[in-house]
PDB file of N, CA and C in Angstrom:
ATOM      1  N   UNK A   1      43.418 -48.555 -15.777  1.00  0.00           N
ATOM      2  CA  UNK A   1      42.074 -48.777 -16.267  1.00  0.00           C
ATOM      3  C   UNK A   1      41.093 -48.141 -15.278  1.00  0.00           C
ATOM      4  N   UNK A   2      40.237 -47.189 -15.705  1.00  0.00           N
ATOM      5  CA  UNK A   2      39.502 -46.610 -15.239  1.00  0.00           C
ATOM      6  C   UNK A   2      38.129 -47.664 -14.497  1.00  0.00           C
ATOM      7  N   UNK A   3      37.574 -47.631 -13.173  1.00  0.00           N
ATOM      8  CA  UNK A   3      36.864 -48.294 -12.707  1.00  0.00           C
ATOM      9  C   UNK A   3      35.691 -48.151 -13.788  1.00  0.00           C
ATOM     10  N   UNK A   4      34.524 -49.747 -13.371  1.00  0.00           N
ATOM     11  CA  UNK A   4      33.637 -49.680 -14.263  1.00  0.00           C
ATOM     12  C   UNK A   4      32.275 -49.734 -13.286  1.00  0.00           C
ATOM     13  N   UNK A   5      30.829 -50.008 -13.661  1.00  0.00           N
ATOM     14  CA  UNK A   5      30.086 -49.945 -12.724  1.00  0.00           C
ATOM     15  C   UNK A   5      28.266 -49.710 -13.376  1.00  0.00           C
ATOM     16  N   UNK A   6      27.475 -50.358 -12.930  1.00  0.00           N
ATOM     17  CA  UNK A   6      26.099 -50.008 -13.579  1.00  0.00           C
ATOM     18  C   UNK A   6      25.628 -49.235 -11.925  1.00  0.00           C
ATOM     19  N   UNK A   7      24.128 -48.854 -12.372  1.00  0.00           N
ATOM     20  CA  UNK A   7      23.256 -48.786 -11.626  1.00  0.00           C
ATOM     21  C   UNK A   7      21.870 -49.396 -11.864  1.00  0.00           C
ATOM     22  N   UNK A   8      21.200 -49.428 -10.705  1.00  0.00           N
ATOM     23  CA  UNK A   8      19.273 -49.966 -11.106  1.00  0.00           C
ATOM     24  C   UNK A   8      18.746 -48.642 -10.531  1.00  0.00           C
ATOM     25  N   UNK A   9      17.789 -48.547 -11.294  1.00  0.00           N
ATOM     26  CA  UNK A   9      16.529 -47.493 -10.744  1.00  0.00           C
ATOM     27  C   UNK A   9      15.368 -48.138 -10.538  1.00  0.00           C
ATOM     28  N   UNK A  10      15.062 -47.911  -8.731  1.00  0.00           N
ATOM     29  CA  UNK A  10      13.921 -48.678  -8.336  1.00  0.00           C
ATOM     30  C   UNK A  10      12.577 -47.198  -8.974  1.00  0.00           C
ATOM     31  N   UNK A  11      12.269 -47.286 -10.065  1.00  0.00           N
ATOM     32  CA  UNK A  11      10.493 -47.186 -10.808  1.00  0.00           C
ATOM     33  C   UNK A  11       9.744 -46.958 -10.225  1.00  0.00           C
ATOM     34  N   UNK A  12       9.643 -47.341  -8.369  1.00  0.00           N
ATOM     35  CA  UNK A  12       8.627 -47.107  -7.736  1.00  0.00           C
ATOM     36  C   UNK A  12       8.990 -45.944  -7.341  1.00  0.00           C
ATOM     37  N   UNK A  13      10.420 -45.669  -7.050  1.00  0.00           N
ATOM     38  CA  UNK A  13      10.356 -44.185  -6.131  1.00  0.00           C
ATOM     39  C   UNK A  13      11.112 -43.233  -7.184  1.00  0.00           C
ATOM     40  N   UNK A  14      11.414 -43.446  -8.289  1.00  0.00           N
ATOM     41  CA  UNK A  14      11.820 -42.677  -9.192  1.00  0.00           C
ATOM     42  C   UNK A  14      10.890 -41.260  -9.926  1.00  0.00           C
ATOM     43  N   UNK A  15      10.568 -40.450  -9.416  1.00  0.00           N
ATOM     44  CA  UNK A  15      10.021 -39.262 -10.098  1.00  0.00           C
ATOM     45  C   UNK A  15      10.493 -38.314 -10.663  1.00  0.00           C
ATOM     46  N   UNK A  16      11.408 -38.838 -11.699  1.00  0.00           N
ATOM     47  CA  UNK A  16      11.756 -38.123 -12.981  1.00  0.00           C
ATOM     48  C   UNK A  16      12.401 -36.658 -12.462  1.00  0.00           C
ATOM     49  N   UNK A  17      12.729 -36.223 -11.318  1.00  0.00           N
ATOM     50  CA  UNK A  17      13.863 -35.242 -10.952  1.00  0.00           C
ATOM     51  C   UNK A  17      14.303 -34.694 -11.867  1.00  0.00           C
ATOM     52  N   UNK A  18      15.560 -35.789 -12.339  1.00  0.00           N
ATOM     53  CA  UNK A  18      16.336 -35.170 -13.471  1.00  0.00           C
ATOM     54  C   UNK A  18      17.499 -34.653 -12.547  1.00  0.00           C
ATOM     55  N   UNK A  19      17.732 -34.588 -11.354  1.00  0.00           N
ATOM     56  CA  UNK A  19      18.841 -34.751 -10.795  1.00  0.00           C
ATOM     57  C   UNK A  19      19.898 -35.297 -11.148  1.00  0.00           C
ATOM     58  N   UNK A  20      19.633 -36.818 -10.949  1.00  0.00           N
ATOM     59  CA  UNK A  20      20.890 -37.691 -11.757  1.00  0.00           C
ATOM     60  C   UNK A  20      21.621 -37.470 -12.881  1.00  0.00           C
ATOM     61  N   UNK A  21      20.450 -36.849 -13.621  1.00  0.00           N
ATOM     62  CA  UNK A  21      21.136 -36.779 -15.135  1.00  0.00           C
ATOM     63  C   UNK A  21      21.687 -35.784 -15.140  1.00  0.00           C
ATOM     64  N   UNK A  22      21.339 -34.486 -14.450  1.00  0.00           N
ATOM     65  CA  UNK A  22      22.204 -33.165 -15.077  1.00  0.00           C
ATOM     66  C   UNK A  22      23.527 -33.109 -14.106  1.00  0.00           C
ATOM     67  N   UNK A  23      23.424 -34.126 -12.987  1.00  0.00           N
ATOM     68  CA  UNK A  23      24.796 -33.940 -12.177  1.00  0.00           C
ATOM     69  C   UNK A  23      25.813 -35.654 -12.510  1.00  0.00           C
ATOM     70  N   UNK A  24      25.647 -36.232 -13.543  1.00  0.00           N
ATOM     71  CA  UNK A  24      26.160 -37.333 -13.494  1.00  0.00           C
ATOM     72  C   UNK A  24      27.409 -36.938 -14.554  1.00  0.00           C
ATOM     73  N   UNK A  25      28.366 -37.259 -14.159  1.00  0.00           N
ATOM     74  CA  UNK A  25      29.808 -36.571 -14.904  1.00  0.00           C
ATOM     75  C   UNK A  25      29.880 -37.531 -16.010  1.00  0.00           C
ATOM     76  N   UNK A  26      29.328 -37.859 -16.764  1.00  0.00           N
ATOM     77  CA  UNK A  26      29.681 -39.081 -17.627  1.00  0.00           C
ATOM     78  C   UNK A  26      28.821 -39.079 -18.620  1.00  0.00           C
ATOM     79  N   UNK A  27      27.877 -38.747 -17.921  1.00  0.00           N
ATOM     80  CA  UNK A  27      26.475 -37.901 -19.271  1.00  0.00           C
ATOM     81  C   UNK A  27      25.889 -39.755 -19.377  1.00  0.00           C
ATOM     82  N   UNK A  28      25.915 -40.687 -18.324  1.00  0.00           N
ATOM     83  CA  UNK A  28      25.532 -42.188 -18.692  1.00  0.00           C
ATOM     84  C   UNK A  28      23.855 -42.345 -18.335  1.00  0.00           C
ATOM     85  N   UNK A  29      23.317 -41.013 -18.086  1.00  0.00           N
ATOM     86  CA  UNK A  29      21.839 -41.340 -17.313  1.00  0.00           C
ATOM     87  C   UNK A  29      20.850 -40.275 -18.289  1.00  0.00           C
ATOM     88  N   UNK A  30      19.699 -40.463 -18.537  1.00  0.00           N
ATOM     89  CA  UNK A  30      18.756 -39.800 -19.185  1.00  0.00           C
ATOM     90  C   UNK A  30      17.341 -40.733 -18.795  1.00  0.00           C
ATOM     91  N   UNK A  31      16.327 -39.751 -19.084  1.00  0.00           N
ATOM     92  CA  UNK A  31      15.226 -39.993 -19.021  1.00  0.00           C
ATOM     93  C   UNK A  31      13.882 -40.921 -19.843  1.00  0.00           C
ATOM     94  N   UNK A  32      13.432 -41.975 -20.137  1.00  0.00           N
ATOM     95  CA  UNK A  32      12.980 -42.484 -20.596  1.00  0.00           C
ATOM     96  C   UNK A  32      12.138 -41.877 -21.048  1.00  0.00           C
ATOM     97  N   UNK A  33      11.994 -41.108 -22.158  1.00  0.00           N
ATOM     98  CA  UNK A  33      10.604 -40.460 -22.647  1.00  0.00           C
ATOM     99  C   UNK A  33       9.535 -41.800 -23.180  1.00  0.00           C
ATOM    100  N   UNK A  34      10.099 -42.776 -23.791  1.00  0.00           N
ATOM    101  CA  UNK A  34       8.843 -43.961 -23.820  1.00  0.00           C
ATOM    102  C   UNK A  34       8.531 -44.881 -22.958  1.00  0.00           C
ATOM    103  N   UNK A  35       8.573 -44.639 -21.628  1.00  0.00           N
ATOM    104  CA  UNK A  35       7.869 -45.490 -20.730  1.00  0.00           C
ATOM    105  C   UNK A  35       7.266 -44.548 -19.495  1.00  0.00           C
ATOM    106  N   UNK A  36       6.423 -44.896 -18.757  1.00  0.00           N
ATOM    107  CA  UNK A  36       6.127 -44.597 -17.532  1.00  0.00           C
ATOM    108  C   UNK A  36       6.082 -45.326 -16.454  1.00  0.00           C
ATOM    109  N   UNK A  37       6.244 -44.850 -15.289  1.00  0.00           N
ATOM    110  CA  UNK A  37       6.037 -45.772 -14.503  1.00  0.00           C
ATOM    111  C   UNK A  37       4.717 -45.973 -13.755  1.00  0.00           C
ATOM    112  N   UNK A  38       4.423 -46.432 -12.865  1.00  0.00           N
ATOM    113  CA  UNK A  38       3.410 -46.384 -12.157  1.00  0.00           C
ATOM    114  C   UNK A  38       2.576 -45.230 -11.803  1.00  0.00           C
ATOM    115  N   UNK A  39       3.167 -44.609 -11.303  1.00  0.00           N
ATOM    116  CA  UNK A  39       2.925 -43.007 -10.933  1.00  0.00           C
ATOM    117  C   UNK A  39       2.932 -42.218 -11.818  1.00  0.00           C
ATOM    118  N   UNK A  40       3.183 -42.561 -12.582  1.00  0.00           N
ATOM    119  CA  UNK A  40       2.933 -41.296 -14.127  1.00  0.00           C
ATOM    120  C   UNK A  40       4.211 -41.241 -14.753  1.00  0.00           C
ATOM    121  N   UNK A  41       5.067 -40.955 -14.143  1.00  0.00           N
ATOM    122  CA  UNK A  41       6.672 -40.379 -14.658  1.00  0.00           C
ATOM    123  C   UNK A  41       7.833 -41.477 -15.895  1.00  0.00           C
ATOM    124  N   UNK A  42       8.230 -40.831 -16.285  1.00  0.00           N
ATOM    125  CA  UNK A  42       9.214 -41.036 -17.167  1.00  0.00           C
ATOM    126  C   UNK A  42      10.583 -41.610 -16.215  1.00  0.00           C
ATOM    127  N   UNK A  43      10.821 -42.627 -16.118  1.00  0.00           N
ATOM    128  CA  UNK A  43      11.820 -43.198 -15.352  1.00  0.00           C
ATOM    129  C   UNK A  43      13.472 -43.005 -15.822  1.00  0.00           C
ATOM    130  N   UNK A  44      14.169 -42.754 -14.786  1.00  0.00           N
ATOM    131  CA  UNK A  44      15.529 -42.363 -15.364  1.00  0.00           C
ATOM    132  C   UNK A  44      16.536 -43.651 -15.635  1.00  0.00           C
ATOM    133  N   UNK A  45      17.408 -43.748 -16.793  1.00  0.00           N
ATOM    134  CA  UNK A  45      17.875 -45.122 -17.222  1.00  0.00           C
ATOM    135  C   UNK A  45      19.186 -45.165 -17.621  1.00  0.00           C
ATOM    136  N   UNK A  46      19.656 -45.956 -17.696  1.00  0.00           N
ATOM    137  CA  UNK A  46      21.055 -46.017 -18.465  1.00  0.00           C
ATOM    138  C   UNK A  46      21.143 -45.446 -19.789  1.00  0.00           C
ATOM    139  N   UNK A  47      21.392 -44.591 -20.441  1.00  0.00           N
ATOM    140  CA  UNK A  47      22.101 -44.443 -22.004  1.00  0.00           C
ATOM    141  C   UNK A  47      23.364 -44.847 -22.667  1.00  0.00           C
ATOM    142  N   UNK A  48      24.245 -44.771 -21.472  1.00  0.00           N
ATOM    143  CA  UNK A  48      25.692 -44.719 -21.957  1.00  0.00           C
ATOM    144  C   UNK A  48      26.518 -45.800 -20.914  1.00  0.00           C
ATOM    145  N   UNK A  49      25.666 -46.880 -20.693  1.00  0.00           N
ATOM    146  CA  UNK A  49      26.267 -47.749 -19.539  1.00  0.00           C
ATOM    147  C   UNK A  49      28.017 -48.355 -19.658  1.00  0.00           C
ATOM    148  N   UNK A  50      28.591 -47.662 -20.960  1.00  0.00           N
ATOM    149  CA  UNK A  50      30.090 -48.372 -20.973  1.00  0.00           C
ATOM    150  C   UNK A  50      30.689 -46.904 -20.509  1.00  0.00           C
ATOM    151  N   UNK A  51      30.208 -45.638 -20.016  1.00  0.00           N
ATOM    152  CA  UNK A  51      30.488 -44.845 -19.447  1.00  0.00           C
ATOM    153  C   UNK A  51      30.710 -44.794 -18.223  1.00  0.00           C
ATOM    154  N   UNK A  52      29.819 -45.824 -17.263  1.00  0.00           N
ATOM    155  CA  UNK A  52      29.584 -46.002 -16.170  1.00  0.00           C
ATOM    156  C   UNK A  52      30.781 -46.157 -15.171  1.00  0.00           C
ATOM    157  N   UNK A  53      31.149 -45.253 -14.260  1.00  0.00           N
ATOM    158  CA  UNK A  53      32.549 -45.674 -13.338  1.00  0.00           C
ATOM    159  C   UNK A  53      32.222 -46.081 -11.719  1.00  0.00           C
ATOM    160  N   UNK A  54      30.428 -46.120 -11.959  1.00  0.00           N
ATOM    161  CA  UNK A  54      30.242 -46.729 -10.452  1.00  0.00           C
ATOM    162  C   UNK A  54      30.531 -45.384  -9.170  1.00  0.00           C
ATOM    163  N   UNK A  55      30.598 -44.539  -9.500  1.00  0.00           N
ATOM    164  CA  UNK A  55      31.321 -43.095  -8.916  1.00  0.00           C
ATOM    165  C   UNK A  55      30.073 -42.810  -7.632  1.00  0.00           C
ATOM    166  N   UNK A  56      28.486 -42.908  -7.906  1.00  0.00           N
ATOM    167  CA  UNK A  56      27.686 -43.362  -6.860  1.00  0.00           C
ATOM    168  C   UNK A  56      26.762 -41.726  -6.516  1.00  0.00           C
ATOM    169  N   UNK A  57      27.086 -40.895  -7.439  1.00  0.00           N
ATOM    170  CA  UNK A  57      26.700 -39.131  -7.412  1.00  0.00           C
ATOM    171  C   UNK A  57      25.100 -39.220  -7.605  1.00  0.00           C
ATOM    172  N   UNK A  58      25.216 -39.992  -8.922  1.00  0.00           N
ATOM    173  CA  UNK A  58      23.488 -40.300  -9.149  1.00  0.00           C
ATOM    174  C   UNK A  58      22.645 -40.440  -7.613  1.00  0.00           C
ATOM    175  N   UNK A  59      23.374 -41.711  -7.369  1.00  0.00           N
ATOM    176  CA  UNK A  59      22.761 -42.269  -6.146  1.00  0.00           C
ATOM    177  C   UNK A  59      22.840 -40.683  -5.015  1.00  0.00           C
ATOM    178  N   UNK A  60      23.650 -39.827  -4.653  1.00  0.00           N
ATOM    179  CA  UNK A  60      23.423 -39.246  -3.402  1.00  0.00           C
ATOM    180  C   UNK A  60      22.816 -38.317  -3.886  1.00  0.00           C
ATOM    181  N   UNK A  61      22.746 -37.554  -5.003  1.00  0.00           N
ATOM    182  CA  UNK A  61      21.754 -36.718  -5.283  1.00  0.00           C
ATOM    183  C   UNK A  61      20.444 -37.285  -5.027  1.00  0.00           C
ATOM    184  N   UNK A  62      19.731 -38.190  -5.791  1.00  0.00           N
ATOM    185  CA  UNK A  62      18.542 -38.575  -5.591  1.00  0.00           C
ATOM    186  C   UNK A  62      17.634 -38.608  -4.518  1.00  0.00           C
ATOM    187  N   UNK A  63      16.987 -37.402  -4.636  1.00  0.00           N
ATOM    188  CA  UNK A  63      16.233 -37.153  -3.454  1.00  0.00           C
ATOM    189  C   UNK A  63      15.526 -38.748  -2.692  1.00  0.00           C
ATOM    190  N   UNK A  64      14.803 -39.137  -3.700  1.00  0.00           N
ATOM    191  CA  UNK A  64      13.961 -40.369  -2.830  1.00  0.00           C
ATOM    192  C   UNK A  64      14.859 -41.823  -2.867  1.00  0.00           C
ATOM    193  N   UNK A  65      16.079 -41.980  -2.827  1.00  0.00           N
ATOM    194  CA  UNK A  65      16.506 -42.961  -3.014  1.00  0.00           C
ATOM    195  C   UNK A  65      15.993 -44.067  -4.144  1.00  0.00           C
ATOM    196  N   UNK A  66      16.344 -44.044  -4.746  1.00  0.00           N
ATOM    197  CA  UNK A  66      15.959 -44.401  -5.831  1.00  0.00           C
ATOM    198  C   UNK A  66      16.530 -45.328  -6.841  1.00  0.00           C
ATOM    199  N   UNK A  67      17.823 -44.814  -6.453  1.00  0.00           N
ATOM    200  CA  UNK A  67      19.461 -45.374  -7.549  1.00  0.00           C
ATOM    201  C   UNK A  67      20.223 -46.253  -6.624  1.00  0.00           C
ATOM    202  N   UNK A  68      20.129 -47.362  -6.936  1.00  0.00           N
ATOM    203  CA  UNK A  68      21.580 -48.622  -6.267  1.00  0.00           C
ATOM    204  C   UNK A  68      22.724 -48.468  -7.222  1.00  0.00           C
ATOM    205  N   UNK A  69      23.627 -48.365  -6.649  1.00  0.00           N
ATOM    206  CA  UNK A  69      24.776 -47.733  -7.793  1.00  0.00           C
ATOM    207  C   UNK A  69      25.858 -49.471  -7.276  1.00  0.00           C
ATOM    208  N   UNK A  70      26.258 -50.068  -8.256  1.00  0.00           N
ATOM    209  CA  UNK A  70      27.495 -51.298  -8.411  1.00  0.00           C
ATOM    210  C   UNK A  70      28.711 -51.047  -8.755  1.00  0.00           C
ATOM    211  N   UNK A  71      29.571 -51.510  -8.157  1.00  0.00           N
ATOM    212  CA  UNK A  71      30.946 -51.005  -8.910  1.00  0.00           C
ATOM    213  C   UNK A  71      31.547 -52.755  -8.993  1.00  0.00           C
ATOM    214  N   UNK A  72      32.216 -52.824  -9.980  1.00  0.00           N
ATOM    215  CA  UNK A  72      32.943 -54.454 -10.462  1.00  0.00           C
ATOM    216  C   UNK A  72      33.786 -53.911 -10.197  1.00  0.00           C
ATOM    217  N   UNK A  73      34.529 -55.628  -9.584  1.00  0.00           N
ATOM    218  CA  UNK A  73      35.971 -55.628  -8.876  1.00  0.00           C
ATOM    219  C   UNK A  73      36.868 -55.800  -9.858  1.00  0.00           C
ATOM    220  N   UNK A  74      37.815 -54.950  -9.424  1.00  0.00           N
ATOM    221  CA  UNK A  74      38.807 -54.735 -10.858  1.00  0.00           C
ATOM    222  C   UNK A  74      39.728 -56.055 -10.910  1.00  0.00           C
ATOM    223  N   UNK A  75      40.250 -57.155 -11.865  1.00  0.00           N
ATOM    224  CA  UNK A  75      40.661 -58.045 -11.555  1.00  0.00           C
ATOM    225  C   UNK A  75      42.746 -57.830 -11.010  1.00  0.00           C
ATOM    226  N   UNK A  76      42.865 -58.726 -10.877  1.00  0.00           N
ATOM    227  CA  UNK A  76      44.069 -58.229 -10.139  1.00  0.00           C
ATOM    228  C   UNK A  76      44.870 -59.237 -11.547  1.00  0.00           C
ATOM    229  N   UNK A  77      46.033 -58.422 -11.541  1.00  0.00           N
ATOM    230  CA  UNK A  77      47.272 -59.014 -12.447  1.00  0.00           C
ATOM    231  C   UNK A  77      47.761 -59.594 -11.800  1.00  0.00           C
ATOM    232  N   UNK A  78      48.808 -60.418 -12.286  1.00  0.00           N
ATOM    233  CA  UNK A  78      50.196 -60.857 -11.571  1.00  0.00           C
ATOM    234  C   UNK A  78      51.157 -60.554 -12.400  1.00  0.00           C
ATOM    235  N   UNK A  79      52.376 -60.257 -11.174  1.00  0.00           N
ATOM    236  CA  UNK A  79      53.680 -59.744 -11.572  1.00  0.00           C
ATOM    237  C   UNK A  79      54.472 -60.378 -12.154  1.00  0.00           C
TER     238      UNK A  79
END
């Protein structure tokens, strides 16, 4: 089972780059064309959050820090 995982985008330092989205392998991030944030911009968001593998690319691209990336603990079986 492939790992799973969200992220948050802190709105305050988010300026619509577009980084995240064109380097996120999963295609799970896009741009909010109906909201803005404070500063003017179109904030970047989840689309495809059951895509999400927590992988954390969003996050190091992002110039202003911006993206907290989560990964869930995979549960453990027994033998």
């Amino acid at each position: 089972m492939p790992a799973k995982g969200y992220i948050e985008v802190n709105e305050l330092y988010c300026k619509a780059c577009e980084l995240c989205v064109t380097d996120c392998p999963f295609d799970v991030l896009a741009l909010d064309m109906d909201r803005l944030t404070p500063k003017g911009y179109h904030p970047a968001h989840m689309v495809n959050p059951e895509a999400c593998t927590g992988c954390g690319i969003c996050a190091t691209v992002c110039p202003d820090a911006a993206i907290t990336v989560y990964r869930y603990e995979r549960q453990k079986t027994e033998a």
